[in-house]
PDB file of N, CA and C in Angstrom:
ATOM      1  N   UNK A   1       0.814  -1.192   0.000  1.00  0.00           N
ATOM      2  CA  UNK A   1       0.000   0.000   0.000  1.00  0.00           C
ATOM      3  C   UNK A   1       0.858   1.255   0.000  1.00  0.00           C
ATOM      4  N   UNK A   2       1.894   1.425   0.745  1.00  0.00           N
ATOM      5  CA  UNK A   2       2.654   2.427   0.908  1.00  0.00           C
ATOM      6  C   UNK A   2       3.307   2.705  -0.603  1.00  0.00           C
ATOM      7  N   UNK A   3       3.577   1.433  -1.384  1.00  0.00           N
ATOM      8  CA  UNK A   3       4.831   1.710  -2.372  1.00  0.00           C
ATOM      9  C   UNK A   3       3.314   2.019  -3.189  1.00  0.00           C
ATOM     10  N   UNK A   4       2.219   1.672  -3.231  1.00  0.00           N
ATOM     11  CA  UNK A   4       1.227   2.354  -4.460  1.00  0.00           C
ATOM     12  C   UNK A   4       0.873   4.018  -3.927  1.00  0.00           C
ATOM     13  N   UNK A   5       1.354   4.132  -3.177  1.00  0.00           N
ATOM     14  CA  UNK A   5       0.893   5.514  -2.950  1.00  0.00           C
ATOM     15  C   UNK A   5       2.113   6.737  -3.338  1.00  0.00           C
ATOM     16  N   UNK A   6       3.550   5.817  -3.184  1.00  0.00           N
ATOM     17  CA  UNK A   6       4.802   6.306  -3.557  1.00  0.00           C
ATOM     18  C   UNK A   6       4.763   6.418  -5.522  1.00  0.00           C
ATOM     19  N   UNK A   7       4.035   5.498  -6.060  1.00  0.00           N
ATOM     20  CA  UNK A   7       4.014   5.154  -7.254  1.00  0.00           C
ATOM     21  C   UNK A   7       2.718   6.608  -7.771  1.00  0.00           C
ATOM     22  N   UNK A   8       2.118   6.670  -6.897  1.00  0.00           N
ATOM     23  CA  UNK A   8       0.996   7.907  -7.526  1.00  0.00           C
ATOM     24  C   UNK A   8       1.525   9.173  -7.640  1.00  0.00           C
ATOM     25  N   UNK A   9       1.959   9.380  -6.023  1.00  0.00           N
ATOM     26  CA  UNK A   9       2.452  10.982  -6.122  1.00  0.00           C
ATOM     27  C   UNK A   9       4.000  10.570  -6.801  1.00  0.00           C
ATOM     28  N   UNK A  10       5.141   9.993  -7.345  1.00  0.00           N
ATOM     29  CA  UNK A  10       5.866  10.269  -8.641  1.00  0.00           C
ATOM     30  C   UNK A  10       5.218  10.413  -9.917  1.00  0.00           C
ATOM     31  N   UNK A  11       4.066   9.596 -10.125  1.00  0.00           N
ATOM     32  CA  UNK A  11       3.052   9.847 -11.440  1.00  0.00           C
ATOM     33  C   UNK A  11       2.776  11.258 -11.362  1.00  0.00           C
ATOM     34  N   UNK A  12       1.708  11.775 -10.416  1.00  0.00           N
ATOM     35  CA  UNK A  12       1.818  13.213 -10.191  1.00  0.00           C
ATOM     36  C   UNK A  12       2.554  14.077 -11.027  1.00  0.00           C
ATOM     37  N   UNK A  13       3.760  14.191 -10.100  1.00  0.00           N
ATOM     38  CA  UNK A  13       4.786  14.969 -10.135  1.00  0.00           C
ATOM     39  C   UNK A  13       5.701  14.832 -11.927  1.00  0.00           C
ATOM     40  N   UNK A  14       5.644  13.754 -12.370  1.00  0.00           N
ATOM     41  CA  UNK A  14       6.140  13.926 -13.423  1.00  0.00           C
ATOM     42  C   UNK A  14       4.635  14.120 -14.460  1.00  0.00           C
ATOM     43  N   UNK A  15       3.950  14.269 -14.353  1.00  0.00           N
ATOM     44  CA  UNK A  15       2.737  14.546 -15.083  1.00  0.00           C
ATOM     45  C   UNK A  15       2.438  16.061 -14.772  1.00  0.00           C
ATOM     46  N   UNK A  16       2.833  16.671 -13.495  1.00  0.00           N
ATOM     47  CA  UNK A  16       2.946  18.065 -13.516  1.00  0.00           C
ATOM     48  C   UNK A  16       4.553  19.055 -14.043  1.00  0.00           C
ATOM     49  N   UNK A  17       5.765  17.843 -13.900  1.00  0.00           N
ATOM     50  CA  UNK A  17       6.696  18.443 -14.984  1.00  0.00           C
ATOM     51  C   UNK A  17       6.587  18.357 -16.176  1.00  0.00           C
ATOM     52  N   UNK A  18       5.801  17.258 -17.011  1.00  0.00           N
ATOM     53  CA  UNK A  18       5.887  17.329 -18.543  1.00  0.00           C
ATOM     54  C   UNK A  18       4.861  18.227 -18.968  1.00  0.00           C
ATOM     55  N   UNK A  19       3.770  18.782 -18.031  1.00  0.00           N
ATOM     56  CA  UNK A  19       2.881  19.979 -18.456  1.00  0.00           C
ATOM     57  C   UNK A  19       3.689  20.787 -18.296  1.00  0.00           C
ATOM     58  N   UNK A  20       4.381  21.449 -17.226  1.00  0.00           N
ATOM     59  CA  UNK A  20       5.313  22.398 -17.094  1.00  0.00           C
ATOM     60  C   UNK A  20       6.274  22.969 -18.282  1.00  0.00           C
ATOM     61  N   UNK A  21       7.029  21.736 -18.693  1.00  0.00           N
ATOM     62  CA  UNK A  21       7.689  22.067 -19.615  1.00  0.00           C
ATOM     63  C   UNK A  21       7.002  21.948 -21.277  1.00  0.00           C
ATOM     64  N   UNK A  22       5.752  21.557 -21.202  1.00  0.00           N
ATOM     65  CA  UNK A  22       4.801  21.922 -22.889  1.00  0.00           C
ATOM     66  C   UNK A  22       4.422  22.940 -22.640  1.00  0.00           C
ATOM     67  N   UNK A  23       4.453  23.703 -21.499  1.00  0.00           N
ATOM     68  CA  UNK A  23       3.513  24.909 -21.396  1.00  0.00           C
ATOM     69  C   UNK A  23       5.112  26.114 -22.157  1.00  0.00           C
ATOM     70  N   UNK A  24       5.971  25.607 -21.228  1.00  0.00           N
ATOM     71  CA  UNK A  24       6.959  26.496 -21.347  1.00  0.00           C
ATOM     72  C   UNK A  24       7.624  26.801 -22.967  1.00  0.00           C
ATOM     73  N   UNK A  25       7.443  25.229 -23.636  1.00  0.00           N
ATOM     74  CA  UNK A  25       7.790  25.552 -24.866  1.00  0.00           C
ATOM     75  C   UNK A  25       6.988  26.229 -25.661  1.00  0.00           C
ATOM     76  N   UNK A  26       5.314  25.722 -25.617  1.00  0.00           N
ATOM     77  CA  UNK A  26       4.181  26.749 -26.082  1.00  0.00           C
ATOM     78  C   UNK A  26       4.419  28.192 -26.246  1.00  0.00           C
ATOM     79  N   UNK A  27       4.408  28.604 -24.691  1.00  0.00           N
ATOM     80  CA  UNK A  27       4.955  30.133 -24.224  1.00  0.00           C
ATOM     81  C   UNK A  27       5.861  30.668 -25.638  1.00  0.00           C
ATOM     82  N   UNK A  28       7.340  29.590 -25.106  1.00  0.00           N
ATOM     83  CA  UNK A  28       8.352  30.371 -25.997  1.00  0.00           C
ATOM     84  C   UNK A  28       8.399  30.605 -27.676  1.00  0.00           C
ATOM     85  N   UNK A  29       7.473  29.772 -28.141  1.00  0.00           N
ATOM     86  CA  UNK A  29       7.077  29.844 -29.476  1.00  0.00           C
ATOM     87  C   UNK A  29       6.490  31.080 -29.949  1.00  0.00           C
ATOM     88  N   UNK A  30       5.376  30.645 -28.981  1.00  0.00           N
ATOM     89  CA  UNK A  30       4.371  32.317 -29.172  1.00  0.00           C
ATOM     90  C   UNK A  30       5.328  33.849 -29.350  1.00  0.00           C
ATOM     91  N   UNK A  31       5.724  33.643 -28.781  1.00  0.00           N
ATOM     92  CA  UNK A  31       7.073  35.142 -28.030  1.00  0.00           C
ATOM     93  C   UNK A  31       7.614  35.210 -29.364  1.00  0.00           C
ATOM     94  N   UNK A  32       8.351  33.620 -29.716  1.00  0.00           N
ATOM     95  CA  UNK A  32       9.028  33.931 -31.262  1.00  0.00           C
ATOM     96  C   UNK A  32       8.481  34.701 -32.157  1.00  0.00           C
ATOM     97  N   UNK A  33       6.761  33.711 -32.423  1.00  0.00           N
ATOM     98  CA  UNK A  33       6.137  34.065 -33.763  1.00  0.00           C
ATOM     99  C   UNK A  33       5.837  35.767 -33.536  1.00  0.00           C
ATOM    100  N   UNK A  34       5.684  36.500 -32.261  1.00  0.00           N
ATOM    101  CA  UNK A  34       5.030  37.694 -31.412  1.00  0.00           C
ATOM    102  C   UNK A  34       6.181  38.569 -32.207  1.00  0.00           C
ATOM    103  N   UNK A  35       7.624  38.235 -31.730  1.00  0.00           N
ATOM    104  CA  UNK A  35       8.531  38.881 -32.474  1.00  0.00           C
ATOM    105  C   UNK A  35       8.697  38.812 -33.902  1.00  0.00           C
ATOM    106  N   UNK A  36       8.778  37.762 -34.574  1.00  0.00           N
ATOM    107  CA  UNK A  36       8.469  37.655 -35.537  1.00  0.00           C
ATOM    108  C   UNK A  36       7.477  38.692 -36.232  1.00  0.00           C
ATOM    109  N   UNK A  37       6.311  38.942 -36.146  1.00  0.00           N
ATOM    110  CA  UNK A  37       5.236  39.688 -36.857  1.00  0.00           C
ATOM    111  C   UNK A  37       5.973  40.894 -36.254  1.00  0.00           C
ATOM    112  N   UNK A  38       6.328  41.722 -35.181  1.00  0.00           N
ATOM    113  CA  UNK A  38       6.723  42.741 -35.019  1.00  0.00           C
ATOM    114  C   UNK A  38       7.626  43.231 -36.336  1.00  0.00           C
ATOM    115  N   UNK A  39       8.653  42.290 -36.308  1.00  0.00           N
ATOM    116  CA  UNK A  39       9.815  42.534 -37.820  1.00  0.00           C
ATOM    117  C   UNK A  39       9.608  42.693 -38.616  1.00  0.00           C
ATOM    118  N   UNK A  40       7.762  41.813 -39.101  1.00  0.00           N
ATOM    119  CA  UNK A  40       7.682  41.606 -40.768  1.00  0.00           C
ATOM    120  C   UNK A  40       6.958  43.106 -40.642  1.00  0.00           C
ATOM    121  N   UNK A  41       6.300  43.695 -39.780  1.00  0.00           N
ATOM    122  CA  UNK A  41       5.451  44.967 -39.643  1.00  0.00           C
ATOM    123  C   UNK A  41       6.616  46.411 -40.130  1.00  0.00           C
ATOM    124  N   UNK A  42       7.868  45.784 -39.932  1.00  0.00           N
ATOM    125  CA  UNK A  42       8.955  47.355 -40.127  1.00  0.00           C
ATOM    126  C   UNK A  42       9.039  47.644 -39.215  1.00  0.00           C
ATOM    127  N   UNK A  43       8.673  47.490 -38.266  1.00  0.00           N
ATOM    128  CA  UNK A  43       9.174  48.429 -37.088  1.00  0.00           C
ATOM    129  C   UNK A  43      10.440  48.115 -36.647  1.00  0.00           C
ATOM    130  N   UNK A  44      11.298  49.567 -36.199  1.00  0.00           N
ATOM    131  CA  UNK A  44      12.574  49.104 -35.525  1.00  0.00           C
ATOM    132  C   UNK A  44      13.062  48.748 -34.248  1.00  0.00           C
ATOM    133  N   UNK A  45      13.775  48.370 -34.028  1.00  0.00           N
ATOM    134  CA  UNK A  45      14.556  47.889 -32.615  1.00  0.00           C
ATOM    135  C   UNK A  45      15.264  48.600 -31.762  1.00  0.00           C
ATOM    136  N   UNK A  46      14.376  49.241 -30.933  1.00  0.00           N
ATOM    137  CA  UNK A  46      14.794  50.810 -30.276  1.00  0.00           C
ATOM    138  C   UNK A  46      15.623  49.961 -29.547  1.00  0.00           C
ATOM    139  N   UNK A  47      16.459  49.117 -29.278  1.00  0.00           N
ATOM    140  CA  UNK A  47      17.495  48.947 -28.388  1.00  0.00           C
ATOM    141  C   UNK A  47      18.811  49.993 -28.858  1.00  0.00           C
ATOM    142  N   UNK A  48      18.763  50.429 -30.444  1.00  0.00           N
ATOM    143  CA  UNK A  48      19.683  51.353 -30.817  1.00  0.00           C
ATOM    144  C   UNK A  48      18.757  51.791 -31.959  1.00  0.00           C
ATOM    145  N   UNK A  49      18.881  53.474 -31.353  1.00  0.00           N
ATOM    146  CA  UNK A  49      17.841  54.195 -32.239  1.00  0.00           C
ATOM    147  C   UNK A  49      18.928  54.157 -33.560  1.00  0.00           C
ATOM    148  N   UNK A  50      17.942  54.173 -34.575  1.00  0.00           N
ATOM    149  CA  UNK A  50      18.091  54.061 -36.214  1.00  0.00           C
ATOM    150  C   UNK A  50      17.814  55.873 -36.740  1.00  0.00           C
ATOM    151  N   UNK A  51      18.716  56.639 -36.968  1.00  0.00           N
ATOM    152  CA  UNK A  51      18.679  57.708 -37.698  1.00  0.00           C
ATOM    153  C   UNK A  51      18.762  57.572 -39.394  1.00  0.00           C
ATOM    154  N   UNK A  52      17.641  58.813 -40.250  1.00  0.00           N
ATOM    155  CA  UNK A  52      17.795  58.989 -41.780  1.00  0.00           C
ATOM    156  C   UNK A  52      19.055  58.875 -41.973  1.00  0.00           C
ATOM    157  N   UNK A  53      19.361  58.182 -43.189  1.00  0.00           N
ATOM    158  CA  UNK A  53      20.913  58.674 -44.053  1.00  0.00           C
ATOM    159  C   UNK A  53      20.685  59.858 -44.658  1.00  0.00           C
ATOM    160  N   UNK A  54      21.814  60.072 -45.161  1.00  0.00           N
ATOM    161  CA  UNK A  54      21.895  61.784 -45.905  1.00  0.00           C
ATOM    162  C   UNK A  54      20.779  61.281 -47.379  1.00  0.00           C
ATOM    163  N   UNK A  55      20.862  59.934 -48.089  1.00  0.00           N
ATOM    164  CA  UNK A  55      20.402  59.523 -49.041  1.00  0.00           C
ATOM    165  C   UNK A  55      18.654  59.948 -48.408  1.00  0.00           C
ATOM    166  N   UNK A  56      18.369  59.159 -47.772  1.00  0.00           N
ATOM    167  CA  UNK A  56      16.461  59.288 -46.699  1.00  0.00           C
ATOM    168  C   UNK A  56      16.109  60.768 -46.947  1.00  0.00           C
ATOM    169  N   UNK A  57      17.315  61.546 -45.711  1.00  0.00           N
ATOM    170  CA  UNK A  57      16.556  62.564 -46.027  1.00  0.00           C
ATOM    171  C   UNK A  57      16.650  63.688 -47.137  1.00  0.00           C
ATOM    172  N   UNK A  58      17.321  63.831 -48.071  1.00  0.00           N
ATOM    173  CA  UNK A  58      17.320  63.697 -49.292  1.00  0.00           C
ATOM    174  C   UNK A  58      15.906  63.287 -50.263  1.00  0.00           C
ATOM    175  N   UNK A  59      15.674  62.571 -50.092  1.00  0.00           N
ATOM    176  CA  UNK A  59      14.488  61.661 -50.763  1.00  0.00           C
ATOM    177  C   UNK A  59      12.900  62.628 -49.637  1.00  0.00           C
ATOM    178  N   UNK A  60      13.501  62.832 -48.709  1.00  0.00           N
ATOM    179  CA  UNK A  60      11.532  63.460 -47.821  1.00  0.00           C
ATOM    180  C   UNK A  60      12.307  64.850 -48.105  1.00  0.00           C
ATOM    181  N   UNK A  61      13.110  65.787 -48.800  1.00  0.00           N
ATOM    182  CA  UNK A  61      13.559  67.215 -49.146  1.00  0.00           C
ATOM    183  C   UNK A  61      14.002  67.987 -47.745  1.00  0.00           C
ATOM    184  N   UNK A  62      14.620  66.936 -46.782  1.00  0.00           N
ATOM    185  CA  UNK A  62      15.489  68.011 -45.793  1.00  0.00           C
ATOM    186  C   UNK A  62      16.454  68.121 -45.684  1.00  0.00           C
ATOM    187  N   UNK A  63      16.547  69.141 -45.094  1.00  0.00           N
ATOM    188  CA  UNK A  63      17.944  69.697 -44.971  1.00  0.00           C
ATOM    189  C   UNK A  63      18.869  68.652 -44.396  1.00  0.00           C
ATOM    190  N   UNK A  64      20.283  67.883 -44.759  1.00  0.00           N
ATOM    191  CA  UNK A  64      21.294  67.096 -44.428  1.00  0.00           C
ATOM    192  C   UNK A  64      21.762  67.369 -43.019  1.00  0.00           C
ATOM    193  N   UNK A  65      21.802  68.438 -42.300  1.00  0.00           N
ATOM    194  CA  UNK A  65      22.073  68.988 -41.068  1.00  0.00           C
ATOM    195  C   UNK A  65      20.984  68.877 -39.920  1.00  0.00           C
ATOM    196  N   UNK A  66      19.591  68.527 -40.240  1.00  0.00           N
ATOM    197  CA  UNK A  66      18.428  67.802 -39.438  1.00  0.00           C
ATOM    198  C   UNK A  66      19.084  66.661 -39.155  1.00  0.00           C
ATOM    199  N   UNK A  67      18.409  66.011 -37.994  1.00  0.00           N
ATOM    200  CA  UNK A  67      18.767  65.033 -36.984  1.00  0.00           C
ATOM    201  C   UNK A  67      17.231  64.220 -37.156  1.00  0.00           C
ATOM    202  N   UNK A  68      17.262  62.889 -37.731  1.00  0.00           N
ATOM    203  CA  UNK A  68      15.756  62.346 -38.014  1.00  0.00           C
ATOM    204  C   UNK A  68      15.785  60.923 -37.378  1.00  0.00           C
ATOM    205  N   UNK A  69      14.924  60.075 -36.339  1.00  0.00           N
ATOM    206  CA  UNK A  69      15.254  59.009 -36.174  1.00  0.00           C
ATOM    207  C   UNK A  69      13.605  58.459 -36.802  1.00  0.00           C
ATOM    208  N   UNK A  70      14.166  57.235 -37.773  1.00  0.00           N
ATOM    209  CA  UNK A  70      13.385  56.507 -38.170  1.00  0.00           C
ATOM    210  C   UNK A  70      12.638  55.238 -37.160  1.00  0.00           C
ATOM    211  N   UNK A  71      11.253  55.613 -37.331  1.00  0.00           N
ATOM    212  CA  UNK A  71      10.525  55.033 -35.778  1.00  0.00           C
ATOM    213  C   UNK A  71       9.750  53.894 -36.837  1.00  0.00           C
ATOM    214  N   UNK A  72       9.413  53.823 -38.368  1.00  0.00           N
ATOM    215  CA  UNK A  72       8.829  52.693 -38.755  1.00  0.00           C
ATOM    216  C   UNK A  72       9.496  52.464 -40.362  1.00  0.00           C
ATOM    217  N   UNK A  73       9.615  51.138 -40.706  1.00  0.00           N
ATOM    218  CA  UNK A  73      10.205  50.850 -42.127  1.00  0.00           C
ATOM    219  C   UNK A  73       8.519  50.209 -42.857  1.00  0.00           C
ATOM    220  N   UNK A  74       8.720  50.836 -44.271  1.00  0.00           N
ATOM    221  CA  UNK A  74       7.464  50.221 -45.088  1.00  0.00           C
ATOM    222  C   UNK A  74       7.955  48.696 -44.992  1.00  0.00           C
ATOM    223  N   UNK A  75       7.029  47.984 -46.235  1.00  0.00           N
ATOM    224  CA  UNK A  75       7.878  46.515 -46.340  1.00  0.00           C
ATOM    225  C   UNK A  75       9.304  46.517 -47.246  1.00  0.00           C
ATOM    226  N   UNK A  76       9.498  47.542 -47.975  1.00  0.00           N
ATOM    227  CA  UNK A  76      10.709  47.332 -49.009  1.00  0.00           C
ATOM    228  C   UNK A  76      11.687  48.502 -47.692  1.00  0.00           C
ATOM    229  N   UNK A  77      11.643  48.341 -46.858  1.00  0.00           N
ATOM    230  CA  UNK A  77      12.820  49.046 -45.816  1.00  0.00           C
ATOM    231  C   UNK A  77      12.968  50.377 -46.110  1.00  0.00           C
ATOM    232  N   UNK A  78      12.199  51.065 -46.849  1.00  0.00           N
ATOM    233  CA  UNK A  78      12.065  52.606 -46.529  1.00  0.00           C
ATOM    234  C   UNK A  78      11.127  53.291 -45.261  1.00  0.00           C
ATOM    235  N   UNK A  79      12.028  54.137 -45.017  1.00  0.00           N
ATOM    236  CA  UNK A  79      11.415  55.019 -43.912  1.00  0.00           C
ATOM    237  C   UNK A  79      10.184  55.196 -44.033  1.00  0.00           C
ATOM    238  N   UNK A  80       9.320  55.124 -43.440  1.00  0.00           N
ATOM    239  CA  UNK A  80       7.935  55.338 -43.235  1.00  0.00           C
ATOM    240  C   UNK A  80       7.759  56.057 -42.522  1.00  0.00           C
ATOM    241  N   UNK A  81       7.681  56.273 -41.106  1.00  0.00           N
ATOM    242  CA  UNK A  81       7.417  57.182 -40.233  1.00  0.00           C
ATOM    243  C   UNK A  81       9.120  57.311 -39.968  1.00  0.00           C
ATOM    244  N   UNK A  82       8.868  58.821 -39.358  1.00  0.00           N
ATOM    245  CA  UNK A  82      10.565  59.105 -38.825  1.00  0.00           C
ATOM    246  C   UNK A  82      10.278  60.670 -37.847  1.00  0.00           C
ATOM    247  N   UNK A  83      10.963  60.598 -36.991  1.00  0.00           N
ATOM    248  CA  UNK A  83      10.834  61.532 -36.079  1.00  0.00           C
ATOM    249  C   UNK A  83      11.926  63.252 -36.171  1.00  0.00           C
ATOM    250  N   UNK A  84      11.600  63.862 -36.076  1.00  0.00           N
ATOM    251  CA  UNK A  84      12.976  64.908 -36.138  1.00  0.00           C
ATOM    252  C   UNK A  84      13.341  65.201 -34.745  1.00  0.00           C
ATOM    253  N   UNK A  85      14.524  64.932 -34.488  1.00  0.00           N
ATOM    254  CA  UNK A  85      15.036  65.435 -33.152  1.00  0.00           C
ATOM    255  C   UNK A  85      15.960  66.622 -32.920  1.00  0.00           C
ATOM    256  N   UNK A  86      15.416  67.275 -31.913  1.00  0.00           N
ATOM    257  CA  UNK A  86      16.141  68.473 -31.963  1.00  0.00           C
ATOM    258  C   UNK A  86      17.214  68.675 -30.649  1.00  0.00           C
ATOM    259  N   UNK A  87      16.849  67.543 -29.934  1.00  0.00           N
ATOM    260  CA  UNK A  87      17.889  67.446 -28.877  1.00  0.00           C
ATOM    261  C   UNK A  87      18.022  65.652 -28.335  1.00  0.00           C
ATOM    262  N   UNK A  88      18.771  65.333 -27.518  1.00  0.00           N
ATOM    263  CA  UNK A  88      18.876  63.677 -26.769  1.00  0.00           C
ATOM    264  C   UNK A  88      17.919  63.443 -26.513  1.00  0.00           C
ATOM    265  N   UNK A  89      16.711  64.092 -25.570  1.00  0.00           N
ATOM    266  CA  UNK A  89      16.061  63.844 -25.056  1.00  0.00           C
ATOM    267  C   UNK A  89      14.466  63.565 -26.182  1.00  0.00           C
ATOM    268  N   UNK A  90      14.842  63.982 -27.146  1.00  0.00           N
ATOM    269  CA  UNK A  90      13.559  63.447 -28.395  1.00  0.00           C
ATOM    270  C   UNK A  90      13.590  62.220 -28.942  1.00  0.00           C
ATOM    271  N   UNK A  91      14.413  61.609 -28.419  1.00  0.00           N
ATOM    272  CA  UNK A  91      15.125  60.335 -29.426  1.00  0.00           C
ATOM    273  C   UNK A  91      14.035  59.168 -28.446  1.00  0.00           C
ATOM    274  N   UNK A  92      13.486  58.367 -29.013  1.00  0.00           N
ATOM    275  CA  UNK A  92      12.686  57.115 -28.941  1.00  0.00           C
ATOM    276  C   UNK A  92      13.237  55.978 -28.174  1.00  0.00           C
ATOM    277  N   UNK A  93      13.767  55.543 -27.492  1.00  0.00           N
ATOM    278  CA  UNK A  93      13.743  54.322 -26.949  1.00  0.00           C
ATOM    279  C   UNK A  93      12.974  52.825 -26.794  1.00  0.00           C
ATOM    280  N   UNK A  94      12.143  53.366 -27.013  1.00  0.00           N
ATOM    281  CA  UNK A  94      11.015  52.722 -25.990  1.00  0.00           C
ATOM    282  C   UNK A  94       9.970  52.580 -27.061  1.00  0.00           C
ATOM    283  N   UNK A  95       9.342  51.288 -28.234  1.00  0.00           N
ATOM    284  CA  UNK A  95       8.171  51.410 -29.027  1.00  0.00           C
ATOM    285  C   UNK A  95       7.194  51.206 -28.106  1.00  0.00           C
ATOM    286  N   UNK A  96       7.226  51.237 -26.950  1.00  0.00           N
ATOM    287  CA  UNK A  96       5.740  51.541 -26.051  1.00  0.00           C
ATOM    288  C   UNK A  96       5.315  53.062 -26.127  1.00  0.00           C
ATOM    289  N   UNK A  97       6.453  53.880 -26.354  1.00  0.00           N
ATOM    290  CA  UNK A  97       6.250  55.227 -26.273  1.00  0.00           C
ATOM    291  C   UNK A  97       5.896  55.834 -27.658  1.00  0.00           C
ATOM    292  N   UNK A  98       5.277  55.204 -28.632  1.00  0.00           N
ATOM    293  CA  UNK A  98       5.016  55.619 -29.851  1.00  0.00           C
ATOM    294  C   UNK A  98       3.369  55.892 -29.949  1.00  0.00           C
ATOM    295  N   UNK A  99       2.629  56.405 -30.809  1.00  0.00           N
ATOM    296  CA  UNK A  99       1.181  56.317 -30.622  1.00  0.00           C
ATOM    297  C   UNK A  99       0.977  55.533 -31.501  1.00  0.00           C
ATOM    298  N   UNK A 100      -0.080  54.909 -31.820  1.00  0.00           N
ATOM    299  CA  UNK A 100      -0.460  54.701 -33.107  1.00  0.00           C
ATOM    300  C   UNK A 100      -0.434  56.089 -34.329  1.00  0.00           C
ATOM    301  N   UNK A 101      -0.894  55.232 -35.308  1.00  0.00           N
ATOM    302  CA  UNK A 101      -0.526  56.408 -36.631  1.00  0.00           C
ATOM    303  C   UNK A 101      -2.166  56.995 -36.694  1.00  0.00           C
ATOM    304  N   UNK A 102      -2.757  58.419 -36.390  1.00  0.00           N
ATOM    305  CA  UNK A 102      -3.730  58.710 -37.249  1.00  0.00           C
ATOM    306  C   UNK A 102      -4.456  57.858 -38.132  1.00  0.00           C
ATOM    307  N   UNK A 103      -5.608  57.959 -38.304  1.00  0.00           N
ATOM    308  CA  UNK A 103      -6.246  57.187 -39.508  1.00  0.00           C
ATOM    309  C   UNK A 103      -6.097  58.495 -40.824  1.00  0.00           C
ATOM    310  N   UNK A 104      -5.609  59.481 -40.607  1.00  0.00           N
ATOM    311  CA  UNK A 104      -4.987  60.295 -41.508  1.00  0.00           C
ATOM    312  C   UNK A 104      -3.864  59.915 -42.477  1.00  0.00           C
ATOM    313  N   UNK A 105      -2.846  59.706 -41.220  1.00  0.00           N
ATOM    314  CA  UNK A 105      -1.684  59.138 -41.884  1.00  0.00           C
ATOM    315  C   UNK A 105      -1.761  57.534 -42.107  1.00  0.00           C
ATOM    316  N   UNK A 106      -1.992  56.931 -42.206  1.00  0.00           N
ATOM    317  CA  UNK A 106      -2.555  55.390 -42.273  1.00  0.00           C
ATOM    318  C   UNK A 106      -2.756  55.872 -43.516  1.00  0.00           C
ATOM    319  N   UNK A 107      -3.637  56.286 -44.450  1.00  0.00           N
ATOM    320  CA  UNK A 107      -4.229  56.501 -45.747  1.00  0.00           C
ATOM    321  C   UNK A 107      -3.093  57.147 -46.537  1.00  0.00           C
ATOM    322  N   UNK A 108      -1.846  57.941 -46.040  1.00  0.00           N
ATOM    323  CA  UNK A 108      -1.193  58.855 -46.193  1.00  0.00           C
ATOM    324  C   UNK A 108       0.044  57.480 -46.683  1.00  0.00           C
ATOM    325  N   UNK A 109       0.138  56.489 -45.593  1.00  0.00           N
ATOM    326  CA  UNK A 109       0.889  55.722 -46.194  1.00  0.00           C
ATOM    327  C   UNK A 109       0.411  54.470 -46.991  1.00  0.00           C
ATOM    328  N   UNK A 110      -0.865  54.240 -47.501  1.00  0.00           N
ATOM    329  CA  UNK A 110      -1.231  53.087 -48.225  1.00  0.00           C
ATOM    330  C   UNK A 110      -0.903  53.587 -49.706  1.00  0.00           C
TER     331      UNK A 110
END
């Protein structure tokens, strides 16, 4: 009696680690595919803000001496949205800190 009761709670316990670890791989998939669609969307990787080249801004008619950080890429990797900064403290870090786009500009870029 004792060793069937030793035999249940190890059943248990490894029936609550092999959920443990399907849950965990589930999880980490999701996160992938999560990042994934972020990338295919253009958006950049504020871990290091992305500034216009002289070529970019050139192409939207500004002045080479503006300071522009690019906050979204279309699908062919042109600037889409881009910010002008006029000091450190304008510069983006953070794509939590972005708004969505207008339904103005939404139409502006289709």
């Amino acid at each position: 009696m004792i060793k069937n009761k030793k035999n249940i709670i190890i059943g248990i316990l490894g029936l609550m680690l092999i959920t443990a670890l399907v849950l965990a791989i589930v999880n980490r998939r999701k996160s992938a595919i999560q990042n994934q669609d972020s990338l295919s969307t253009g958006n950049v990787n504020f871990s290091q803000p992305e500034f216009l080249t002289s070529q970019e801004k050139a192409a939207f008619s500004l002045d080479d001496n503006i300071k522009a950080q690019v906050l979204k890429r279309d699908a062919n990797g042109q600037p889409a949205v881009y910010k002008l900064i006029n000091s450190d403290a304008d510069i983006v870090n953070d794509a939590s800190k972005i708004g969505s786009l207008s339904p103005r500009q939404e139409e502006i870029n289709k």
